[in-house]
Protein backbone atom coordinates (compact mmCIF):
# COMPACT_ATOMS: atom_id res chain seq x y z
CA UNK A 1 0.00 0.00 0.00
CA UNK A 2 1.60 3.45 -0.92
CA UNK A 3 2.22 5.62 1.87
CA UNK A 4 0.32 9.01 2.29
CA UNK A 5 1.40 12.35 1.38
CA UNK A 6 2.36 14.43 4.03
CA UNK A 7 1.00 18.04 3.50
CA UNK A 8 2.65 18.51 7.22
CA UNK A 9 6.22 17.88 5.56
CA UNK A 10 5.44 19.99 2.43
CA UNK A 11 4.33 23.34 4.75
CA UNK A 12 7.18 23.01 7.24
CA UNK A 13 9.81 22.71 3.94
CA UNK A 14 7.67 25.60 2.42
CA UNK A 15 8.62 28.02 5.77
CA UNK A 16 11.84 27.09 5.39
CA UNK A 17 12.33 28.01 1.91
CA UNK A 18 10.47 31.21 3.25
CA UNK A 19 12.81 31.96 6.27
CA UNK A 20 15.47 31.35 3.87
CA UNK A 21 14.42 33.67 1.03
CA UNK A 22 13.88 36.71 3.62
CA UNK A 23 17.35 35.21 5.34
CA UNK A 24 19.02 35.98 1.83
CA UNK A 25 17.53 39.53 1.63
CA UNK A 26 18.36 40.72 5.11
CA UNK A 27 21.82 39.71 4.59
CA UNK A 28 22.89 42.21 1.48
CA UNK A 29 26.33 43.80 2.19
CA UNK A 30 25.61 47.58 2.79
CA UNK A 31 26.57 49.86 0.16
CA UNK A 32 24.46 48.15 -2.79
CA UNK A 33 23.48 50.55 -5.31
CA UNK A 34 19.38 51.12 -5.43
CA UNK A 35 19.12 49.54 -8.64
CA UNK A 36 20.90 45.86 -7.13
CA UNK A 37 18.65 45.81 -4.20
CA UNK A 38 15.67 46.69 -6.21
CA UNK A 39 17.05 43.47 -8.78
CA UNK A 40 17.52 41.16 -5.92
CA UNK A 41 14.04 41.72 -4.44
CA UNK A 42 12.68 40.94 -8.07
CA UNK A 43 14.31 37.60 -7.57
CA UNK A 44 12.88 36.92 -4.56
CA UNK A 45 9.72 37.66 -5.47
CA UNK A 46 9.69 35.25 -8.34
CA UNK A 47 11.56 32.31 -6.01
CA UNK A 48 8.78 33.13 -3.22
CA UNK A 49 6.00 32.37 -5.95
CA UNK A 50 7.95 29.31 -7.49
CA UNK A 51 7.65 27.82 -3.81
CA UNK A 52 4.24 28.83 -2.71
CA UNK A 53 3.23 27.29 -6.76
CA UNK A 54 5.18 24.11 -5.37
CA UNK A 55 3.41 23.85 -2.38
CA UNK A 56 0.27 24.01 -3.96
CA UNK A 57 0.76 21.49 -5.98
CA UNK A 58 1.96 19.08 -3.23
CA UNK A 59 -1.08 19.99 -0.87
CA UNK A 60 -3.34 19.39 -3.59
CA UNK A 61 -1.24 16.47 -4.62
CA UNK A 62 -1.58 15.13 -1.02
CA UNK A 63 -5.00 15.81 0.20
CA UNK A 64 -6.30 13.61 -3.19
CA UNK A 65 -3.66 11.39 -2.06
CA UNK A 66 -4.67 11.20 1.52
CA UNK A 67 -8.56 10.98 0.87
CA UNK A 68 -9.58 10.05 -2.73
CA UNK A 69 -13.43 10.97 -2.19
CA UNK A 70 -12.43 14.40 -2.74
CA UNK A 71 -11.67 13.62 -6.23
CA UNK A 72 -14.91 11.93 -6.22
CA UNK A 73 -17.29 14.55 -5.13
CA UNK A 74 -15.70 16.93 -7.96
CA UNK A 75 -15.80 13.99 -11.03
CA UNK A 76 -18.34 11.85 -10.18
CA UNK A 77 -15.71 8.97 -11.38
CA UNK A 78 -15.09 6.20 -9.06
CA UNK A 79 -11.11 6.07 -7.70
CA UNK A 80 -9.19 3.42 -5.90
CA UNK A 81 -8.65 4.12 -2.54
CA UNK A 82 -4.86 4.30 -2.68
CA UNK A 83 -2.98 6.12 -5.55
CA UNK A 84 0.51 7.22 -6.15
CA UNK A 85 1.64 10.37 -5.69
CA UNK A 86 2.53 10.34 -9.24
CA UNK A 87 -1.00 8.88 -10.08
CA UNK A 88 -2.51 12.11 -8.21
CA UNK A 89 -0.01 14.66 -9.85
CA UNK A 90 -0.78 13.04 -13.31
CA UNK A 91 -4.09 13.40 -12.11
CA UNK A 92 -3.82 17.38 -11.53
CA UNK A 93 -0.90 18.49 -14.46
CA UNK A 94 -2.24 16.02 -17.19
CA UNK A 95 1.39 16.14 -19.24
CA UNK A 96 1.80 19.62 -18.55
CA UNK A 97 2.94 21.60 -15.37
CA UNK A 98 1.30 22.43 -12.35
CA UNK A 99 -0.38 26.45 -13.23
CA UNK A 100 -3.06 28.78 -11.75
CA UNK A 101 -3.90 32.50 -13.12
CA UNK A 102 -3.56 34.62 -9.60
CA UNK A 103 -6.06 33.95 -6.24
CA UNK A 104 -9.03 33.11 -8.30
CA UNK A 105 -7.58 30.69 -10.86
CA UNK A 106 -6.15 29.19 -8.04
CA UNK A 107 -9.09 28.74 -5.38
CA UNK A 108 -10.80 27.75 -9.21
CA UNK A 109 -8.32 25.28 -9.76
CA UNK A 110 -8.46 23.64 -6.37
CA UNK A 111 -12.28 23.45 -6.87
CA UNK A 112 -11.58 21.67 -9.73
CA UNK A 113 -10.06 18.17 -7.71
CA UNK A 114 -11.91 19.21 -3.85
CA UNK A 115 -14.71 20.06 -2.77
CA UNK A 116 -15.69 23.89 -1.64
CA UNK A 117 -16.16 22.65 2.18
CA UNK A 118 -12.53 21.31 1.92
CA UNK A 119 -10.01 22.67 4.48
CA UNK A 120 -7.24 23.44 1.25
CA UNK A 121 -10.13 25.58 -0.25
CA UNK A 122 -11.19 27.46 2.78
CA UNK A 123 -7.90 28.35 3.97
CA UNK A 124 -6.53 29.72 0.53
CA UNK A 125 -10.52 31.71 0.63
CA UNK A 126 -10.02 33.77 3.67
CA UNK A 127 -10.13 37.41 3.12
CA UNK A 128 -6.77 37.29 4.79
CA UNK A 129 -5.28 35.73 2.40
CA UNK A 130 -6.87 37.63 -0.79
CA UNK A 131 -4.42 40.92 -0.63
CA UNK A 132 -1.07 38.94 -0.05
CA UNK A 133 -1.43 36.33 -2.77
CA UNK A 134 -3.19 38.75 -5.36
CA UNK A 135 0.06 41.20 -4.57
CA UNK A 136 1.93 37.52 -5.04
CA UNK A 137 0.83 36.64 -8.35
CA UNK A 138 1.00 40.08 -10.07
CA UNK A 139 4.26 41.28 -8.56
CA UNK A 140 5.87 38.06 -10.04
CA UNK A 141 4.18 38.24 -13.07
CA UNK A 142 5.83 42.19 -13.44
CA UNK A 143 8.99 40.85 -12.00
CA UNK A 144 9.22 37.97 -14.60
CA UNK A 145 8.07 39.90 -17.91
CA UNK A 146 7.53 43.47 -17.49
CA UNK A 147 4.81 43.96 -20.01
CA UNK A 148 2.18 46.37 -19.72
CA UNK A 149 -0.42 43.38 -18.80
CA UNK A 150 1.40 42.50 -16.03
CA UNK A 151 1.92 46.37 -15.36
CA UNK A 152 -1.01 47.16 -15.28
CA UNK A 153 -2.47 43.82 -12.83
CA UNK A 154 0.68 44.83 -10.66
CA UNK A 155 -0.53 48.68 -10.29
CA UNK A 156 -4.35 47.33 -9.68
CA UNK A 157 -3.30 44.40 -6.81
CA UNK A 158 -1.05 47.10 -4.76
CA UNK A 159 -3.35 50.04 -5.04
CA UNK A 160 -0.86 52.38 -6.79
CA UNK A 161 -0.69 54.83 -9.86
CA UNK A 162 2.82 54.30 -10.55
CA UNK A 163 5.50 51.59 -10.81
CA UNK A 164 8.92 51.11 -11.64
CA UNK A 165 9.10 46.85 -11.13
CA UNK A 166 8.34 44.46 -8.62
CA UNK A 167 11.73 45.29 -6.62
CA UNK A 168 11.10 48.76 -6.01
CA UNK A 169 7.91 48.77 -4.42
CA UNK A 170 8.46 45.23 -2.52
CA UNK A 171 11.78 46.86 -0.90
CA UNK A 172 10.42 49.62 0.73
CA UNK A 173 8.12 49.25 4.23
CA UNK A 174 8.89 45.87 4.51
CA UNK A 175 6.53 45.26 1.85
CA UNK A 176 8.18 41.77 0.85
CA UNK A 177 8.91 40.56 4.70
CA UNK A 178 4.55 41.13 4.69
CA UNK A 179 3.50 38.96 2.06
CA UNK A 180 6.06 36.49 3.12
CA UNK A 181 5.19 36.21 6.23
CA UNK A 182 1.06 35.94 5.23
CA UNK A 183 2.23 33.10 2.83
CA UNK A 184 4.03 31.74 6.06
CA UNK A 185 0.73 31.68 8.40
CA UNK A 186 -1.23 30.41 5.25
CA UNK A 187 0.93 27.36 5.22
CA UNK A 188 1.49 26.97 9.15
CA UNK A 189 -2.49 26.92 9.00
CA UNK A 190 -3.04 24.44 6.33
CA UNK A 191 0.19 22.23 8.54
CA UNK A 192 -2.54 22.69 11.46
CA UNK A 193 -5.10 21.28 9.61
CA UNK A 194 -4.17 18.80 7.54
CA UNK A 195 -4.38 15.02 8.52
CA UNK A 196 -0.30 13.50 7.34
């Protein structure tokens, strides 16, 4: 019998990749010109997302995993009761790669394998959530390929008229350390409620 995913072990790496992405920015030598520190907090902007995309995937991955009914109640199709993890990724990417378009494609895309009264859905929900992950999505997005798109979803999700990139406004009033750290709770609450 395969063993179950643990979403416990996927949050607590998730933190640390966290802790260790803030660790990196707090430790820049002094006397970095404006335009490096405004280039490194573009990187970590785009490595934050890459991880909280990653962890996504492996909750999602895990609570089908850990409770195939959930599938059930979203396909009507009848699953064994223990699959792979690889079964449940195919099951979720299809050949592709693991994808959501900001807060709404992804609470849409977790609707898509659970059900609304699941704990994965609920969590990523809450209003405290919304700002933090919509600032998430479109500050990568403008870190990644500063287009006028992504300029413009950037400008709406922080509330602002003007923009230089990502970096600028995320290095100034601990703007980064604040979405971090809301990504942080949001996966030290999932941790609290998930089963493995």
């Amino acid at each position: 019998m395969p063993r179950k995913k643990s979403i416990k072990k996927s949050t607590e790496d998730f933190n640390i990749e966290v802790d260790k992405i803030k660790n990196f920015l707090s430790s820049m030598s002094p006397g970095r010109s404006d335009e490096h520190v405004t280039w490194l907090y573009n990187y970590a902007i785009i490595r934050l997302y890459k991880e909280f995309e990653s962890l996504m995937l492996d909750v999602l991955v895990g609570a089908v995993n850990n409770d195939t009914s959930t599938l059930e109640e979203t396909t009507d199709v009848k699953f064994p009761k223990h699959l792979t993890d690889e079964v449940c990724e195919f099951l979720i990417t299809g050949t592709g790669f693991f994808d959501f378009k900001g807060r709404s494609g992804l609470i849409k895309t977790l609707k898509s394998f659970l059900p609304e009264a699941h704990y994965l859905v609920t969590t990523v929900k809450k209003p405290a959530y919304k700002e933090p992950l919509e600032q998430l999505t479109t500050l990568r997005n403008f870190a990644a390929h500063e287009s006028q798109p992504s300029k413009r979803a950037a400008l709406e999700a922080i509330n602002a008229k003007n923009l230089s990139s990502s970096g600028a406004w995320l290095k100034r009033q601990d703007r980064f350390n604040l979405i971090a750290n809301k990504l942080w709770a949001l996966s030290n609450e999932l941790n609290g409620l998930a089963p493995y």
